[in-house]
PDB file of N, CA and C in Angstrom:
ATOM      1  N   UNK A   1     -82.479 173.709  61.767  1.00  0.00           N
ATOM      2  CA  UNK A   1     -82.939 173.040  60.560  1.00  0.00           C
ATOM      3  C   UNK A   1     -84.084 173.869  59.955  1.00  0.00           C
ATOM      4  N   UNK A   2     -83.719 174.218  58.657  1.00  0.00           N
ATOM      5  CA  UNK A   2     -84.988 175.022  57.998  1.00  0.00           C
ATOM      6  C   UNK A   2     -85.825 174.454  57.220  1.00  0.00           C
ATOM      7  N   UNK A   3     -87.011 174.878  57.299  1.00  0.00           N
ATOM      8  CA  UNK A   3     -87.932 174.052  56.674  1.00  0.00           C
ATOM      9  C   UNK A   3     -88.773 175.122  55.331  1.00  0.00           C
ATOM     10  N   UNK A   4     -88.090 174.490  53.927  1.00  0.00           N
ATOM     11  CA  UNK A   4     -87.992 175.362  52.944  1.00  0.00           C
ATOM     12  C   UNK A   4     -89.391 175.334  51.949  1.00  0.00           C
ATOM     13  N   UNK A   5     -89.951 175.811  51.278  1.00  0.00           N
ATOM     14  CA  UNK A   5     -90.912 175.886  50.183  1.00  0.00           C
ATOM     15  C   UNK A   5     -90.650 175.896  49.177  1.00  0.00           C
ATOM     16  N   UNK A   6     -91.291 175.042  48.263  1.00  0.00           N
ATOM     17  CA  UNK A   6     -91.300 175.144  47.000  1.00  0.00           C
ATOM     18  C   UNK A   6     -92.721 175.730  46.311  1.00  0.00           C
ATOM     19  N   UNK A   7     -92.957 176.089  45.329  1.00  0.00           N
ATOM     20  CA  UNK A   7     -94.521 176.215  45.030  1.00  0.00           C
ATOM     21  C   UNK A   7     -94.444 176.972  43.968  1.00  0.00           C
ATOM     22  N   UNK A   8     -95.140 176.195  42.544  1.00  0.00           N
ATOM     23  CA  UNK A   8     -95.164 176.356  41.208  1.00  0.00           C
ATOM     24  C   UNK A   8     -96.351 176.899  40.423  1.00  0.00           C
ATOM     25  N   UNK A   9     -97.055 176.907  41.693  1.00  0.00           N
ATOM     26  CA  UNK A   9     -98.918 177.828  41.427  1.00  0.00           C
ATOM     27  C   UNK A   9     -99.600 176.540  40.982  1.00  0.00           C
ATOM     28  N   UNK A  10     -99.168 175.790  40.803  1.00  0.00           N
ATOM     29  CA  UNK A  10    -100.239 173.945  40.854  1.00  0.00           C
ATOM     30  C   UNK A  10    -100.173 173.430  42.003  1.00  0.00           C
ATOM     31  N   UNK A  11     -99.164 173.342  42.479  1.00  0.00           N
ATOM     32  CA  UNK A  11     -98.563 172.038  43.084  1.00  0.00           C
ATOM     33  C   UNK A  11     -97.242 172.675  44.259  1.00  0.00           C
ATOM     34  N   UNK A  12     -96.900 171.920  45.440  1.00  0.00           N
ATOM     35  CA  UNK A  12     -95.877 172.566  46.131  1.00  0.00           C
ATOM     36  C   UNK A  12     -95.358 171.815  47.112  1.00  0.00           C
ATOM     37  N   UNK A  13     -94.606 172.095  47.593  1.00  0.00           N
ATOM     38  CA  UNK A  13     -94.136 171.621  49.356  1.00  0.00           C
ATOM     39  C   UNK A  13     -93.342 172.167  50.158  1.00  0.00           C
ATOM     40  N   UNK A  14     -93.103 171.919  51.210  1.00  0.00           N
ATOM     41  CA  UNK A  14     -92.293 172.262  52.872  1.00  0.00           C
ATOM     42  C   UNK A  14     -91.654 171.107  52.799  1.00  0.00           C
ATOM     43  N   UNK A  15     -90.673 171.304  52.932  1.00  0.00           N
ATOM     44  CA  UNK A  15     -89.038 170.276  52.975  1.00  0.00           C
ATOM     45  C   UNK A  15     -88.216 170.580  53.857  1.00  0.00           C
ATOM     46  N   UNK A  16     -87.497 169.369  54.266  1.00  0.00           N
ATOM     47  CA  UNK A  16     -86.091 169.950  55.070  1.00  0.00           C
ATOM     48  C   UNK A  16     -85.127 169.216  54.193  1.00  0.00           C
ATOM     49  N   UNK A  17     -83.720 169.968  53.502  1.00  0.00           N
ATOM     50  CA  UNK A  17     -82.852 169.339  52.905  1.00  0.00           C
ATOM     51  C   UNK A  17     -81.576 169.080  53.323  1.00  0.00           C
ATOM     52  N   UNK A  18     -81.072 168.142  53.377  1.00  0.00           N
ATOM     53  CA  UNK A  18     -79.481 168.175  54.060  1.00  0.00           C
ATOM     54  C   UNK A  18     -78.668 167.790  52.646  1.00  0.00           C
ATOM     55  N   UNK A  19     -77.720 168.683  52.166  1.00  0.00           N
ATOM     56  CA  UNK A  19     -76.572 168.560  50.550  1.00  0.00           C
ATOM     57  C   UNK A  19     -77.641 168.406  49.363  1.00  0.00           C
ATOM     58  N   UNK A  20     -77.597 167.506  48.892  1.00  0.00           N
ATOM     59  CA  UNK A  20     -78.974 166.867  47.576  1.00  0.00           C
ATOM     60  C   UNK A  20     -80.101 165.883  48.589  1.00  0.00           C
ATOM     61  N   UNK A  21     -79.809 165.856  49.833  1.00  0.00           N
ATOM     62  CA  UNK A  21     -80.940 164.745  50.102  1.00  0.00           C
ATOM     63  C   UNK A  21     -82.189 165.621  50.698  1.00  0.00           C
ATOM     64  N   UNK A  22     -83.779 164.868  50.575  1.00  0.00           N
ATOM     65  CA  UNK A  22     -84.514 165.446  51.501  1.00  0.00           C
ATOM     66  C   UNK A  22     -85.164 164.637  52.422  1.00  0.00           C
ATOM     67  N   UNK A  23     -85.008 165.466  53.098  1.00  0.00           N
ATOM     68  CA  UNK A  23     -85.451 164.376  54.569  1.00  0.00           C
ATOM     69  C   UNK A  23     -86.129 164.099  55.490  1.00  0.00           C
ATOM     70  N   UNK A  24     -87.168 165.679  55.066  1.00  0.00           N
ATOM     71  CA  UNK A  24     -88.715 165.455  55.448  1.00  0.00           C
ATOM     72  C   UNK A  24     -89.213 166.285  54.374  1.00  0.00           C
ATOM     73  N   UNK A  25     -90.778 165.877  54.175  1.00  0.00           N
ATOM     74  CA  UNK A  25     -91.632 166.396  52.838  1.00  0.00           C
ATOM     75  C   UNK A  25     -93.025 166.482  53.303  1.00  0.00           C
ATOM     76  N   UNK A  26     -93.568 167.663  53.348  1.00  0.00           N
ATOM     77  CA  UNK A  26     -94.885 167.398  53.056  1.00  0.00           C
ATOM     78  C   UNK A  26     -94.956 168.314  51.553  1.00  0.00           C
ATOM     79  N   UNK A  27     -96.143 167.198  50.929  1.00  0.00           N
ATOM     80  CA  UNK A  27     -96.590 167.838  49.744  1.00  0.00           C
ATOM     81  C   UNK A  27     -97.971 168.149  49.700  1.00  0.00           C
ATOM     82  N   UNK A  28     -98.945 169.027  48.837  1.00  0.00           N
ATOM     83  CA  UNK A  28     -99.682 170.037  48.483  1.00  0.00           C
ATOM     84  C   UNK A  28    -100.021 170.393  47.157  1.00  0.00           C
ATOM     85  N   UNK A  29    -101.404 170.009  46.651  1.00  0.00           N
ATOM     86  CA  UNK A  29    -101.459 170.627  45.091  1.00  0.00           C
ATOM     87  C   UNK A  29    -103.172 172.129  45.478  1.00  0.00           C
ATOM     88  N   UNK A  30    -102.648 172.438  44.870  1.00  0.00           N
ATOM     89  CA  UNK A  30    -103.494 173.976  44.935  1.00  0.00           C
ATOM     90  C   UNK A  30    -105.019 173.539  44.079  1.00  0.00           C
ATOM     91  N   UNK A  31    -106.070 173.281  44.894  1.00  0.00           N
ATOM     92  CA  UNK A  31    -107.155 173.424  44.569  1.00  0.00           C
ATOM     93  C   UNK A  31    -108.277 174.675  44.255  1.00  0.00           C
ATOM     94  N   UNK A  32    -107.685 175.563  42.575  1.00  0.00           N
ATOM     95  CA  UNK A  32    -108.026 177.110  42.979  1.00  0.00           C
ATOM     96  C   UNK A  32    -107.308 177.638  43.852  1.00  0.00           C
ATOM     97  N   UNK A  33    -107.839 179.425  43.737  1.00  0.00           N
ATOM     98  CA  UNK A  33    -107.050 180.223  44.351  1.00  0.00           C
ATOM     99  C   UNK A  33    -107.330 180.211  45.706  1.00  0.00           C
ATOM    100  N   UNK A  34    -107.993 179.687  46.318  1.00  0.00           N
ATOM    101  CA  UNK A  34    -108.413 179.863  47.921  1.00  0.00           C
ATOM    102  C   UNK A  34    -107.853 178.864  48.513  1.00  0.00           C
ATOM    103  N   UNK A  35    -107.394 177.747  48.474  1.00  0.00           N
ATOM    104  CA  UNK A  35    -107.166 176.450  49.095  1.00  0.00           C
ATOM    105  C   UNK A  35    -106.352 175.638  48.578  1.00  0.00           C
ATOM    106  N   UNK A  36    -105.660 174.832  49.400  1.00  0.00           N
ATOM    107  CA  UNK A  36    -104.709 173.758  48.925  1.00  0.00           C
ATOM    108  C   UNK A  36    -104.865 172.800  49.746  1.00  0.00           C
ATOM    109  N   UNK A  37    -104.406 170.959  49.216  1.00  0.00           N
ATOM    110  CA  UNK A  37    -104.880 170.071  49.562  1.00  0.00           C
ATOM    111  C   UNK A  37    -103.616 169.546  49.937  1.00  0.00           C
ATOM    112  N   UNK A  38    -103.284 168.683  50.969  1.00  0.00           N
ATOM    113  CA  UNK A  38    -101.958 168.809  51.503  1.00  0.00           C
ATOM    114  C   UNK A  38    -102.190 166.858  51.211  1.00  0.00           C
ATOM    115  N   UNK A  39    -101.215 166.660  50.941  1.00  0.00           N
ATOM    116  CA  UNK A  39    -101.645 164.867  49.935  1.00  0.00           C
ATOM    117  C   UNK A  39    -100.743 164.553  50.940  1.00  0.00           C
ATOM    118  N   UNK A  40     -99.810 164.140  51.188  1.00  0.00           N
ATOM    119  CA  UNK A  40     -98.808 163.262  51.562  1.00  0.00           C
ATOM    120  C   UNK A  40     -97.694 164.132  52.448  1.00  0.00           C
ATOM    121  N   UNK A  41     -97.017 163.382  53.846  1.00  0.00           N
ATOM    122  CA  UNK A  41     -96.108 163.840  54.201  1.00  0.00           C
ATOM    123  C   UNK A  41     -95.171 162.691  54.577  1.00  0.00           C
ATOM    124  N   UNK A  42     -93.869 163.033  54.756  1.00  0.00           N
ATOM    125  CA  UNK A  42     -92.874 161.788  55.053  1.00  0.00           C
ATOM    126  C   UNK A  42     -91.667 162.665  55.039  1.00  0.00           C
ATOM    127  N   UNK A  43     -90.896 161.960  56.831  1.00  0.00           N
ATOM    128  CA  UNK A  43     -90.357 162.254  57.288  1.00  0.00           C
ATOM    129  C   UNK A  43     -89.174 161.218  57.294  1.00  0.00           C
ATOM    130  N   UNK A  44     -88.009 161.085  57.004  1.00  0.00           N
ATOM    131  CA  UNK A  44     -86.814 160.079  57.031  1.00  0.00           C
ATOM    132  C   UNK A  44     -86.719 159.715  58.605  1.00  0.00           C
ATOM    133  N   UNK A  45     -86.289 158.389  58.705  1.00  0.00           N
ATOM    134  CA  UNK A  45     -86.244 158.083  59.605  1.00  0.00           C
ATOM    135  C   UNK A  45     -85.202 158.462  60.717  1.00  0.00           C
ATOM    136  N   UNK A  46     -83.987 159.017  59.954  1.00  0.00           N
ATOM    137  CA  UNK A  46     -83.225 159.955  60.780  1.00  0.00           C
ATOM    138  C   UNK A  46     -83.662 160.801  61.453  1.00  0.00           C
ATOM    139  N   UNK A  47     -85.227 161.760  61.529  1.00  0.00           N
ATOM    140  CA  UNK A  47     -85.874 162.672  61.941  1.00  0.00           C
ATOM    141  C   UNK A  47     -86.427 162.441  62.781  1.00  0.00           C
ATOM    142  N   UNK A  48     -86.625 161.382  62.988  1.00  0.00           N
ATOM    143  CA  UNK A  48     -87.958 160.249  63.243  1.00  0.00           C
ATOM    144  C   UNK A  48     -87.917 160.594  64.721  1.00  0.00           C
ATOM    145  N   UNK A  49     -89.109 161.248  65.596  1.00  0.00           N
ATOM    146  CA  UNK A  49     -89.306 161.222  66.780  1.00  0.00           C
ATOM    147  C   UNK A  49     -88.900 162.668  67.283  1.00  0.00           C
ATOM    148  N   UNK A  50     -88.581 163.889  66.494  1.00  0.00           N
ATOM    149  CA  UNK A  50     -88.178 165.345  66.451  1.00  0.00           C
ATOM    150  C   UNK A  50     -89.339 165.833  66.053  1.00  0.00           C
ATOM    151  N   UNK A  51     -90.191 165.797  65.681  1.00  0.00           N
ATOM    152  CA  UNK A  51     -91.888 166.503  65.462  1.00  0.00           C
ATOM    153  C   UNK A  51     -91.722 167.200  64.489  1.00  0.00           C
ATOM    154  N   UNK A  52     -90.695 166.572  64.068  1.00  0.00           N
ATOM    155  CA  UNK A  52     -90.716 167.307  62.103  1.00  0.00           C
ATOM    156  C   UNK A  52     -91.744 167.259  61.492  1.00  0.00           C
ATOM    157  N   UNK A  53     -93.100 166.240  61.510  1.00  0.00           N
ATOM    158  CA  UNK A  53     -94.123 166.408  60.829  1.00  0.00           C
ATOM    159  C   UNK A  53     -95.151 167.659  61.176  1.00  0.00           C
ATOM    160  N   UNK A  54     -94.766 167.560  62.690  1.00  0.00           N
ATOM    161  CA  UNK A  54     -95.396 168.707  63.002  1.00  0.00           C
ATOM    162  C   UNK A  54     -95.664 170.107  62.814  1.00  0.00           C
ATOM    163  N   UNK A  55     -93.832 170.268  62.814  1.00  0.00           N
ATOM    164  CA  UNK A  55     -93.020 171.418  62.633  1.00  0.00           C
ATOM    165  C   UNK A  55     -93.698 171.858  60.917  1.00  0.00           C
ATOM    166  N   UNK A  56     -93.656 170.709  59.984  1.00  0.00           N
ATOM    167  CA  UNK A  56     -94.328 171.088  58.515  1.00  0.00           C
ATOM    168  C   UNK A  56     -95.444 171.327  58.343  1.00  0.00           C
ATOM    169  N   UNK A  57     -96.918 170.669  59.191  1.00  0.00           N
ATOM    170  CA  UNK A  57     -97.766 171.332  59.252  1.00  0.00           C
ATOM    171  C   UNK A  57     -97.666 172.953  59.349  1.00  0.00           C
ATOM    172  N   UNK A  58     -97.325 173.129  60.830  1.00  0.00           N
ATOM    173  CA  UNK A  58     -97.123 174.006  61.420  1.00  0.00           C
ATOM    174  C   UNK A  58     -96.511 175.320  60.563  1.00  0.00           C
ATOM    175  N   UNK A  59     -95.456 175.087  59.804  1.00  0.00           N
ATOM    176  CA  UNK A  59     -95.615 175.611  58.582  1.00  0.00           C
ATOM    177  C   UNK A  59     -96.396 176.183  57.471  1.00  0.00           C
ATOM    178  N   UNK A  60     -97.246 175.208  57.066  1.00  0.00           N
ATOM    179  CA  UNK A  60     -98.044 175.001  56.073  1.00  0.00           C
ATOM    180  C   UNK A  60     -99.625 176.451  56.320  1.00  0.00           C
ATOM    181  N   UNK A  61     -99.652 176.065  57.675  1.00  0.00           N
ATOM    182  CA  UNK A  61    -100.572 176.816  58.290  1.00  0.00           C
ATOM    183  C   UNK A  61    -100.385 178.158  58.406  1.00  0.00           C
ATOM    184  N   UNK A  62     -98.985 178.415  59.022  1.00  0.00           N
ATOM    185  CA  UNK A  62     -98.270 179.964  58.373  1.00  0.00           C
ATOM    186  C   UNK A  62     -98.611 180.637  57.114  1.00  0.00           C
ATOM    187  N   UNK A  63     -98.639 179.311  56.401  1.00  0.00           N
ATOM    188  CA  UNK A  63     -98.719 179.493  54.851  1.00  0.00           C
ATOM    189  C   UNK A  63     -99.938 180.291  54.334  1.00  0.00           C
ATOM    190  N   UNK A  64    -100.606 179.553  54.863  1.00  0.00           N
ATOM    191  CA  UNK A  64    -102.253 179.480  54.689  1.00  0.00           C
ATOM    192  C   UNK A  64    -102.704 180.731  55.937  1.00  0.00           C
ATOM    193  N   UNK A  65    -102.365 181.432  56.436  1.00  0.00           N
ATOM    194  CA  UNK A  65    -102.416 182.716  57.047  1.00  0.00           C
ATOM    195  C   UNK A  65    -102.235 183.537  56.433  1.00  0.00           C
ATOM    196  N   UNK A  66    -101.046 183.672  56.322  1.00  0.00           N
ATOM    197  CA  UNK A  66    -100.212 184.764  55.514  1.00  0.00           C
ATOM    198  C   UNK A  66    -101.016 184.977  53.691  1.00  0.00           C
ATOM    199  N   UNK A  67    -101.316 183.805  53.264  1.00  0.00           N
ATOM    200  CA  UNK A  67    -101.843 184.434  52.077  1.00  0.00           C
ATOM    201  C   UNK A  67    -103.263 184.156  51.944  1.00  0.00           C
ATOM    202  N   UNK A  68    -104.586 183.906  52.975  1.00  0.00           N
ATOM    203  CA  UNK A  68    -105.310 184.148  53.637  1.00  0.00           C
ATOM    204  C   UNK A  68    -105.926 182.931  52.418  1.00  0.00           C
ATOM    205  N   UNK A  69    -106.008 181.923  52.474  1.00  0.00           N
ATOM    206  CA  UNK A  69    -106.057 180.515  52.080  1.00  0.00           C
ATOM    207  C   UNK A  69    -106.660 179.410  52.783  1.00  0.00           C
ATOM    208  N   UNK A  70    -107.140 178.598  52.377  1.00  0.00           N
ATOM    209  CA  UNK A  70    -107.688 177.795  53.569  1.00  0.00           C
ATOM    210  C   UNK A  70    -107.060 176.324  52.694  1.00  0.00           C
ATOM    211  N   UNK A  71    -106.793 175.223  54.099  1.00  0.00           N
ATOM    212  CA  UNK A  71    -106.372 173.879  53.825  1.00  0.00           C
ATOM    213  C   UNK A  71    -106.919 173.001  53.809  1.00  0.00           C
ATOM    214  N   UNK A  72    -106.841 172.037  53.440  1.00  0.00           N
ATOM    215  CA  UNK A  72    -107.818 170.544  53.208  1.00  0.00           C
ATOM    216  C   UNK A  72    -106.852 169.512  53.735  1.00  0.00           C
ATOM    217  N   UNK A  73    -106.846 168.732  54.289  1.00  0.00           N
ATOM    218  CA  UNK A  73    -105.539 167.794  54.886  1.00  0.00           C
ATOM    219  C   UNK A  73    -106.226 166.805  54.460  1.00  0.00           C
ATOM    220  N   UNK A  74    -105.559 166.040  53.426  1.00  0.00           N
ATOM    221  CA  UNK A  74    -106.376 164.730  52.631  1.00  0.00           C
ATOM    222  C   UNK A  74    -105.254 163.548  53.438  1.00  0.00           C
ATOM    223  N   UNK A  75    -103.856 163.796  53.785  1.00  0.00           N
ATOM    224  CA  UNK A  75    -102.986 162.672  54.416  1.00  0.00           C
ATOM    225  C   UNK A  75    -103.654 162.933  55.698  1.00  0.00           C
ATOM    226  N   UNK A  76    -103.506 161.281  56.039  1.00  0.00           N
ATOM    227  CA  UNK A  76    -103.703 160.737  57.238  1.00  0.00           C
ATOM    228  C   UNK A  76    -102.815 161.627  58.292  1.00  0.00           C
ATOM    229  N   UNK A  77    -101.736 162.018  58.822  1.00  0.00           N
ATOM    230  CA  UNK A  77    -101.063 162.131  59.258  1.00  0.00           C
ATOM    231  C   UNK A  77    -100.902 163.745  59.804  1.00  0.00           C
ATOM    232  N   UNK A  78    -101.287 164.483  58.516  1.00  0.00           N
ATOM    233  CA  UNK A  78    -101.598 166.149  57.909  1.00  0.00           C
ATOM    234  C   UNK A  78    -102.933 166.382  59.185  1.00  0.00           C
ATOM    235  N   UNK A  79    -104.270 164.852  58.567  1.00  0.00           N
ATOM    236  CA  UNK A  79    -105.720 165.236  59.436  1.00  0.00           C
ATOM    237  C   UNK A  79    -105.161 165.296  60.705  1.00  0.00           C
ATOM    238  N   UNK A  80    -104.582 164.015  61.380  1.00  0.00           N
ATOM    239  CA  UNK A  80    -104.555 163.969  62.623  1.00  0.00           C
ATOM    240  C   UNK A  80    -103.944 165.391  63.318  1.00  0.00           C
ATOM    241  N   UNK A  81    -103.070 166.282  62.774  1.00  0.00           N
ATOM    242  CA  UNK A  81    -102.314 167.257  63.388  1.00  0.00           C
ATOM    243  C   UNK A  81    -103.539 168.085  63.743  1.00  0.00           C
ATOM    244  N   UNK A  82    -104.139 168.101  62.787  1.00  0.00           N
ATOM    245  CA  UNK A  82    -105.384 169.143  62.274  1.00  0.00           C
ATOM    246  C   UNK A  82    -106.446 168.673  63.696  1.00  0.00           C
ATOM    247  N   UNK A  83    -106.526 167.447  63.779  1.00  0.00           N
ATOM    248  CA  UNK A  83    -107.869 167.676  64.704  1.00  0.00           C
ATOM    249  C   UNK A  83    -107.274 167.825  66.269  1.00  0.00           C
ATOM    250  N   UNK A  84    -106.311 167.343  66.436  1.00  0.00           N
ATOM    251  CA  UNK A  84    -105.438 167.545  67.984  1.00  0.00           C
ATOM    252  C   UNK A  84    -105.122 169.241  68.183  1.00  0.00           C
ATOM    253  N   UNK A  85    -104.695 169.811  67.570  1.00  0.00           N
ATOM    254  CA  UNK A  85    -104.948 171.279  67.663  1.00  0.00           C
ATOM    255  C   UNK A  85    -105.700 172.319  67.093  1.00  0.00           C
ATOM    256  N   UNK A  86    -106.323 172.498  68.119  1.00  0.00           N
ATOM    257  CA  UNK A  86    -107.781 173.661  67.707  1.00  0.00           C
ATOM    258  C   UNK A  86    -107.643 174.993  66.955  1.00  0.00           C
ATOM    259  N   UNK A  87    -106.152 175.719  67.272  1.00  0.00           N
ATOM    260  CA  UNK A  87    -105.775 176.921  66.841  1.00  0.00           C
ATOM    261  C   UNK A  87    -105.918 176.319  65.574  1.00  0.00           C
ATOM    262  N   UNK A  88    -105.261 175.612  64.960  1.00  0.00           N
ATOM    263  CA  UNK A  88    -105.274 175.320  63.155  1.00  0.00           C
ATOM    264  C   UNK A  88    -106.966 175.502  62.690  1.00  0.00           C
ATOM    265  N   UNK A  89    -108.166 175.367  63.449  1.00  0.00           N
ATOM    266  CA  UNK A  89    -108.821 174.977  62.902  1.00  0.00           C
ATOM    267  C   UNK A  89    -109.420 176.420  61.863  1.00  0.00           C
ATOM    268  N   UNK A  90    -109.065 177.190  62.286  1.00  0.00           N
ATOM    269  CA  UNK A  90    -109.471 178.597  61.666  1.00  0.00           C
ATOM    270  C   UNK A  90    -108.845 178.926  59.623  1.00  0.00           C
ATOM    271  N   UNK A  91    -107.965 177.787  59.852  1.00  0.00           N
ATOM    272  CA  UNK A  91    -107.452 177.779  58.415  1.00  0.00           C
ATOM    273  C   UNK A  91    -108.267 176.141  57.579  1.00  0.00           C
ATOM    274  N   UNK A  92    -109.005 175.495  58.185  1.00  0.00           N
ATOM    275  CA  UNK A  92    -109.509 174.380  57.655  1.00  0.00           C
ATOM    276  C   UNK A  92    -110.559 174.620  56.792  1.00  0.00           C
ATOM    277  N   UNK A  93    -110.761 174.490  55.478  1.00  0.00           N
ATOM    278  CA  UNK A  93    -111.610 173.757  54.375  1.00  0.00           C
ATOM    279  C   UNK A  93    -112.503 172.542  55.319  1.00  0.00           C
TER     280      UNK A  93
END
């Protein structure tokens, strides 16, 4: 299962899609060029208990490496990943 990007230079996300449906989401609006704020994630309940939320962080953080960026995790769900693993913390706002 791939977990795909979108990103329009405002606004963005990490998805997993199966035909037209999507079935996990985290979303992200770009605060300036250094940082992005990761708003909301949601995972279908078909997923539910596969660490797909994780797996999209986990992502996100790639993200935020690779184009040397730092993150803000404003969802509940985004923070908690964030404070349970320490390696992420090097990309945290």
């Amino acid at each position: 299962m791939d977990i795909l990007q979108k990103d329009d230079g405002k606004k963005g996300a990490f998805y997993i899609q199966e035909g037209d449906t999507i079935l996990a989401e985290m979303t992200y609006v770009w605060a300036g060029t250094s940082k992005f704020i990761i708003d909301h994630t949601e995972v279908s309940e078909t997923l539910g208990g596969k660490g797909i939320g994780k797996q999209l962080v986990h992502k996100a953080v790639e993200f935020a490496r690779e184009k040397h960026v730092k993150i803000m995790p404003l969802c509940p769900f985004a923070k908690a990943v964030f404070d349970k693993i320490e390696a992420y913390s090097n990309v945290l706002f």
